[in-house]
Every structure is written in structure tokens, then in C-alpha cells.
Protein backbone atom coordinates (compact mmCIF):
# COMPACT_ATOMS: atom_id res chain seq x y z
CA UNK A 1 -4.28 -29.95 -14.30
CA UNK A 2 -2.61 -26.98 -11.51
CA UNK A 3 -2.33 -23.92 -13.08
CA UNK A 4 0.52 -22.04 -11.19
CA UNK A 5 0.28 -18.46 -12.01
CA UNK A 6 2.24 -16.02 -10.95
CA UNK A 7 0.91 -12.27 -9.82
CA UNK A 8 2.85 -9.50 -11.21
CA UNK A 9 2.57 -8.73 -15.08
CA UNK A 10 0.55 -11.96 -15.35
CA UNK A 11 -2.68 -11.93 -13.24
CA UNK A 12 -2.36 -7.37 -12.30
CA UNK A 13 -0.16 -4.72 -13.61
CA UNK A 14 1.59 -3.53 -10.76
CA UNK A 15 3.62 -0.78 -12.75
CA UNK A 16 2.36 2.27 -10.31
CA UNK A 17 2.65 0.99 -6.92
CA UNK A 18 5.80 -1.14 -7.86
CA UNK A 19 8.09 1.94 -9.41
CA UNK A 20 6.21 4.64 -7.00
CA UNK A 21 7.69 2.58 -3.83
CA UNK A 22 10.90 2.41 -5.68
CA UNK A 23 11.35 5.90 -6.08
CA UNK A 24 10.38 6.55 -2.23
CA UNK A 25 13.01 3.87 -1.12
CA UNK A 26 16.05 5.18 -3.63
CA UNK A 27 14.99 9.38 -2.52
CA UNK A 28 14.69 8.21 1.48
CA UNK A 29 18.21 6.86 0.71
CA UNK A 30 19.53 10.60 -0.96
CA UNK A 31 19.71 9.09 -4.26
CA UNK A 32 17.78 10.32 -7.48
CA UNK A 33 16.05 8.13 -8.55
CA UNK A 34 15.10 6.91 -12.38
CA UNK A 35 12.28 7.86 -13.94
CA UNK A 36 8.74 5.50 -13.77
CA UNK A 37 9.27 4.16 -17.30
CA UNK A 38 13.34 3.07 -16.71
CA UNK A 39 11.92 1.32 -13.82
CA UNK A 40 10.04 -1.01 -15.66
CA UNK A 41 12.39 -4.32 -15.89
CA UNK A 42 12.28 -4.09 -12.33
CA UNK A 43 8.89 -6.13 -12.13
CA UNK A 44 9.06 -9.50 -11.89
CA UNK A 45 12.37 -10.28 -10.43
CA UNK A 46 13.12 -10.94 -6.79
CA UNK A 47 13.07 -6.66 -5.44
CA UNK A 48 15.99 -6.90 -3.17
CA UNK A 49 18.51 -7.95 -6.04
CA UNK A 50 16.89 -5.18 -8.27
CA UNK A 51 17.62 -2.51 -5.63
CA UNK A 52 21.34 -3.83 -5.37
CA UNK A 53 21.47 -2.61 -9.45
CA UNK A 54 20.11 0.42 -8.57
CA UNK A 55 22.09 0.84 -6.03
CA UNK A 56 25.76 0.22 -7.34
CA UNK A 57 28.47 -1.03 -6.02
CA UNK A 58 29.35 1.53 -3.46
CA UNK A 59 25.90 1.15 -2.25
CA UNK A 60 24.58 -2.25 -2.85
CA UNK A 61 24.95 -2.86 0.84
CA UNK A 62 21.93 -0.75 1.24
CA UNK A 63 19.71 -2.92 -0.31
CA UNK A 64 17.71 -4.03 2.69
CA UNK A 65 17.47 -1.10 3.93
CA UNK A 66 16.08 0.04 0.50
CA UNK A 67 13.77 -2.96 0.45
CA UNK A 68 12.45 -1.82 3.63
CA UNK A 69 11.85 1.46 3.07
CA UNK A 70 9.84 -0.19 -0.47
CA UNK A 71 7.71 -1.74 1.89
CA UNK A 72 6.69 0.77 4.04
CA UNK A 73 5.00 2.52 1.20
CA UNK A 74 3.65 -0.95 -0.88
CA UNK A 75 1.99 -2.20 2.77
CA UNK A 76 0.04 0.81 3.04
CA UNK A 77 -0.55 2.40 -0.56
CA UNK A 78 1.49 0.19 -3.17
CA UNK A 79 -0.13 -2.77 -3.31
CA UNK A 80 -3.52 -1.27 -4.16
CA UNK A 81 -1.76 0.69 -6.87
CA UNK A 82 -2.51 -2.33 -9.20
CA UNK A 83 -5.20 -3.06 -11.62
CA UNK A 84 -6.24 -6.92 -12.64
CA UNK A 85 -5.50 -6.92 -16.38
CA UNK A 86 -8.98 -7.26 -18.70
CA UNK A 87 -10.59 -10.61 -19.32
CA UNK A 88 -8.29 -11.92 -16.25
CA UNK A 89 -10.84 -12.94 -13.93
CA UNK A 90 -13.14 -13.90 -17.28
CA UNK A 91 -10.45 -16.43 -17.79
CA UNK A 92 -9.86 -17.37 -14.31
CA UNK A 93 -14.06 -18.66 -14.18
CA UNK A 94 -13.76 -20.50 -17.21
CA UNK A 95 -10.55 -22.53 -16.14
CA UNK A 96 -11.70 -22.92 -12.85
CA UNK A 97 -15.62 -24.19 -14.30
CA UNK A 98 -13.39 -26.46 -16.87
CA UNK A 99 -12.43 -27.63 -14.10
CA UNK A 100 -8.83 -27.10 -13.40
CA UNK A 101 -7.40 -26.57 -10.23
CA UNK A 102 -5.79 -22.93 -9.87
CA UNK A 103 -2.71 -21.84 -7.60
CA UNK A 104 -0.69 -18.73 -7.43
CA UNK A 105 2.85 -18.88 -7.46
CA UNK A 106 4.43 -15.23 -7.05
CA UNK A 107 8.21 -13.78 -5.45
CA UNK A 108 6.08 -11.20 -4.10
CA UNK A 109 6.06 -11.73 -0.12
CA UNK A 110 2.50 -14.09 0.65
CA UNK A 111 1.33 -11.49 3.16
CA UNK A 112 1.12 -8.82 0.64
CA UNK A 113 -0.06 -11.27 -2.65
CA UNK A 114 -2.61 -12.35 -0.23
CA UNK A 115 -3.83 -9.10 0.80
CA UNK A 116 -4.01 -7.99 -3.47
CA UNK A 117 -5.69 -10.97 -4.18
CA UNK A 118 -8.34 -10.62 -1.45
CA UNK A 119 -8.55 -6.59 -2.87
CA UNK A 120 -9.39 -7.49 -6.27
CA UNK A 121 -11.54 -10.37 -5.39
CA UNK A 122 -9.35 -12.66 -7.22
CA UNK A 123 -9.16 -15.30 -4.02
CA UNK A 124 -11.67 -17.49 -5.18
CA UNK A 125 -10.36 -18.81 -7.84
CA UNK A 126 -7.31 -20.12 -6.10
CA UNK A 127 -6.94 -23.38 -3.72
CA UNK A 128 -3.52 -21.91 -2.57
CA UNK A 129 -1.66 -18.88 -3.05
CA UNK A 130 2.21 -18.96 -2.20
CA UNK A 131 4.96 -16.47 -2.25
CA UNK A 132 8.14 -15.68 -0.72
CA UNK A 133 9.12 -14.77 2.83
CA UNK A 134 9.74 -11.48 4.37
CA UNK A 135 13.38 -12.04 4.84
CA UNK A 136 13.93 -13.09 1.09
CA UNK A 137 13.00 -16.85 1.46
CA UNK A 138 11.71 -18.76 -1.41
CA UNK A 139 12.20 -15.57 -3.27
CA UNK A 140 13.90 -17.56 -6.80
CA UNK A 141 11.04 -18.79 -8.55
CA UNK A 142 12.44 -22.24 -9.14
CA UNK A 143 12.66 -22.80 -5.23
CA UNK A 144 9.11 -21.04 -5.01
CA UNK A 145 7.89 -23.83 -7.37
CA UNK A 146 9.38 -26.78 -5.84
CA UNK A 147 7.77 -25.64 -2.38
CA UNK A 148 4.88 -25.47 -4.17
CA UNK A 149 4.61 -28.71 -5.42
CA UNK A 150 5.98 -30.36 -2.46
CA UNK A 151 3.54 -28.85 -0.32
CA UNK A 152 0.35 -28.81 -2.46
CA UNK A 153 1.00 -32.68 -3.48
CA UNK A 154 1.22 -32.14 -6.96
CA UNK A 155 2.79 -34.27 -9.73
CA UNK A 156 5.56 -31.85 -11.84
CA UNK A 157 3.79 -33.20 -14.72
CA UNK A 158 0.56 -32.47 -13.48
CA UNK A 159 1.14 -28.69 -13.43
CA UNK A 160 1.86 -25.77 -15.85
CA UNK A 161 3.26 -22.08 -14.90
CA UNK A 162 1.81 -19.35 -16.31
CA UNK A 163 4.32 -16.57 -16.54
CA UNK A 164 5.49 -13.14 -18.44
CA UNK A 165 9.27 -13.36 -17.26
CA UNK A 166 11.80 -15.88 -18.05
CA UNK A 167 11.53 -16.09 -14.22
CA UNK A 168 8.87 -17.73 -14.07
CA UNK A 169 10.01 -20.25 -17.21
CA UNK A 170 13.12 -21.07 -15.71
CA UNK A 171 11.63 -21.86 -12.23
CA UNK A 172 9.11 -24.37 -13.92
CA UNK A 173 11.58 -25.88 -16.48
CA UNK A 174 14.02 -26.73 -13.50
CA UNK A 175 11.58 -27.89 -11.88
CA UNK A 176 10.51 -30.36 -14.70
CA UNK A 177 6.80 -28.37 -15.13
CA UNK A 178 5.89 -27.02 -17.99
CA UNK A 179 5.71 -22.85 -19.05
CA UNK A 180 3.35 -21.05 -20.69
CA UNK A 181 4.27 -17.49 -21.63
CA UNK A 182 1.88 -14.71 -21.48
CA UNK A 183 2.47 -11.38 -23.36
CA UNK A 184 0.30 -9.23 -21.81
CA UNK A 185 2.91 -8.59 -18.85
CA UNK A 186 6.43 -7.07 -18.68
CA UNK A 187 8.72 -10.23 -20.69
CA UNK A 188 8.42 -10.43 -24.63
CA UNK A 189 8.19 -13.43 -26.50
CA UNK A 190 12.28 -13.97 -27.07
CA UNK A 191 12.64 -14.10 -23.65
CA UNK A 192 10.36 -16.77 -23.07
CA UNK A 193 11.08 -18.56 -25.72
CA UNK A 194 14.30 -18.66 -24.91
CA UNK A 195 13.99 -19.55 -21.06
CA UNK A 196 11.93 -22.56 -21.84
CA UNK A 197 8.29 -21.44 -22.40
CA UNK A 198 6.54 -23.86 -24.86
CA UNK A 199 4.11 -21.24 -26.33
CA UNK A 200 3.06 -17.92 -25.70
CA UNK A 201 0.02 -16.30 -25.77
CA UNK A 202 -1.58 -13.00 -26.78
CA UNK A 203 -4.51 -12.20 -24.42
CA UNK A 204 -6.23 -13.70 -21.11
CA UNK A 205 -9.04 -15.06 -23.89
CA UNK A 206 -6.31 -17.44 -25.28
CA UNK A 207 -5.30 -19.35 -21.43
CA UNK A 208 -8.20 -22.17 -21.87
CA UNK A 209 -7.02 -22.78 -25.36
CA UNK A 210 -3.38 -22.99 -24.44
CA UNK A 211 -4.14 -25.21 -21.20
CA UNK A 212 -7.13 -27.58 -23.71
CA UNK A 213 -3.79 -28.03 -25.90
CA UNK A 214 -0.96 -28.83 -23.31
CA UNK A 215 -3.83 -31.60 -22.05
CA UNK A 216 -4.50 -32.61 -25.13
CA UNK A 217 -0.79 -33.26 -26.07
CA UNK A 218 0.46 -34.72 -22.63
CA UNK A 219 -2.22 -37.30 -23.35
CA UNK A 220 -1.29 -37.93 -26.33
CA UNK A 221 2.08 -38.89 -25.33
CA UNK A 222 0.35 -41.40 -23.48
């Protein structure tokens, strides 16, 4: 089976560099911006429509200017402001020696998802790793996805998305692929749940479980 995980919240908590180059976009810009910890719903959806929320509406057209100010810190300093989560890349070795074939499937630009994978020496467990564009293409997760699949050959019932946003759910389940919720990230299990996700899970330890019984099942129905 393709595992298509995404980066953010799933595979590294980002919470430092991501709210850090927040805060240096919104005070470049004048504004004040919110605390770390009000910051946090901003991880996992596409930046550029989170900056037009904390923006307003009498600044929203701002927003790439904000996004580009974001990225002037994250190329440099934010992206290594990241840790890989415990028992990640534990789990990543045993799916990979079970023999399933790993992907990564972030909104994060690929240049920078790339360059945090290669820092945290997470590239080997993946045969592909794709994210959005610079200017905002391929940002939605459900577009994301279908390039994905399109490009990597892959059956949509030959893959499952492992996610912590309904993001990421709502992306597979429109693209027909199944979603596996993960809890450790920055979603709760409601919002899965409720975007589509047809279990959640607890801890890294639990992924080769959850992926053994979403085999087991979808044989089973054949």
C-alpha cells in the first residue's frame, strides 16, 4: 500500500518556526501580532489564507506580502525550528521494512519540505515527497493528492493519507483514498471524524497496526 503522509503536525511539530515567522511577517507589516499559543490553528492549512484572517478585511490584500515576509524568516531559520515527533522515524522503518511504499504529501512549498526532510534525515524513507508551489499551486490538499496520484501511478484505492487536520481527510476522501487520523498533531479526533477519517490513532507506535487493519479489511472486501 502508499502511505501519503503529510509533514506538519503529523511527521514534525513545526509550532516554533511556524508561529515565530508569523509574528515577524504580521510586526514587518505594523501590526501586533497574537501571541505563540493563539497562533496555533494556523498549522496545517494553506499559510496565505491564514494570513488573510489575520489580516482582516481592511488588510487581507496584504497577504502575499505577509506570506513573503513568512518566508524570509522560515528559509533561513524556520524550517529548522521543528522537531520529528518521538517514535516517528521508529514507525517510518517498520512500515517501510513491512514493506509499504511511503510518500509525503504536505501544502508546505516542496523546496522547503524537502530541505526539513533532508535535515532530520527523514528522506529515506520516502520514494517521493510532494508539496505545493511557491506561488500557491497545489496548495488545497485535495488537488495536492490528485497530483500525487496521477503522477506517482498510484491506484486511489491503493493509498491511505495519514493526517492530523481535516485537511488532509477531506483531500483524500475527495479524492476517493482513504484517511487515517493521527492525534499526536494539531486536529482532535471530532474533526477527523467528522471530515472523513476512518480511525484515529493515539501514538506513532499504533501506524503499522492501523495500516495491517485497513489491508486486512480492503481484502476482505475482496
Amino acid at each position: 500500500m502508499h502511505l501519503l503522509f503529510d509533514l506538519d503536525g503529523t511527521l514534525t511539530d513545526p509550532f516554533l518556526g511556524i508561529t515565530r515567522c508569523i509574528q515577524h511577517a504580521l510586526e514587518d507589516l505594523g501590526q501586533s501580532p497574537p501571541s505563540a499559543e493563539s497562533l496555533r490553528w494556523c498549522i496545517g492549512p494553506p499559510l496565505k489564507k491564514s494570513f488573510v484572517l489575520l489580516l482582516g478585511p481592511k488588510n487581507e490584500n496584504l497577504a502575499d506580502v505577509a506570506l513573503a515576509k513568512y518566508r524570509e524568516r522560515f528559509s533561513t531559520i524556520g524550517l529548522i525550528e521543528n522537531d520529528v515527533y518521538p517514535g516517528i522515524a521508529e514507525a517510518l522503518d517498520t512500515l517501510q521494512q513491512s514493506g509499504q511504499i511511503l510518500h509525503v504529501a504536505t501544502s508546505k512549498p516542496s523546496v522547503y519540505a524537502k530541505r526539513i526532510a533532508d535535515h532530520f534525515g527523514l528522506t529515506k524513507y520516502f520514494r517521493s515527497i510532494h508539496g505545493s508551489e511557491l506561488d500557491g499551486t497545489r496548495s488545497d490538499k485535495t488537488t495536492l493528492i490528485s497530483h500525487l496520484l496521477l503522477r506517482e501511478g498510484i491506484p486511489s484505492g491503493d493509498a491511505l493519507m495519514i493526517g492530523d487536520r481535516e485537511h488532509d481527510m477531506i483531500g483524500a476522501r475527495r479524492n476517493r483514498v482513504a484517511g487515517l487520523g493521527v492525534l499526536w498533531g494539531y486536529g482532535n479526533q471530532d474533526e477527523l471524524v467528522r471530515a472523513g477519517a476512518f480511525a484515529c490513532i493515539a501514538s506513532p507506535s499504533n501506524l503499522l497496526e492501523a495500516v495491517s487493519n485497513r489491508l486486512l479489511r480492503s481484502t476482505l472486501k475482496h
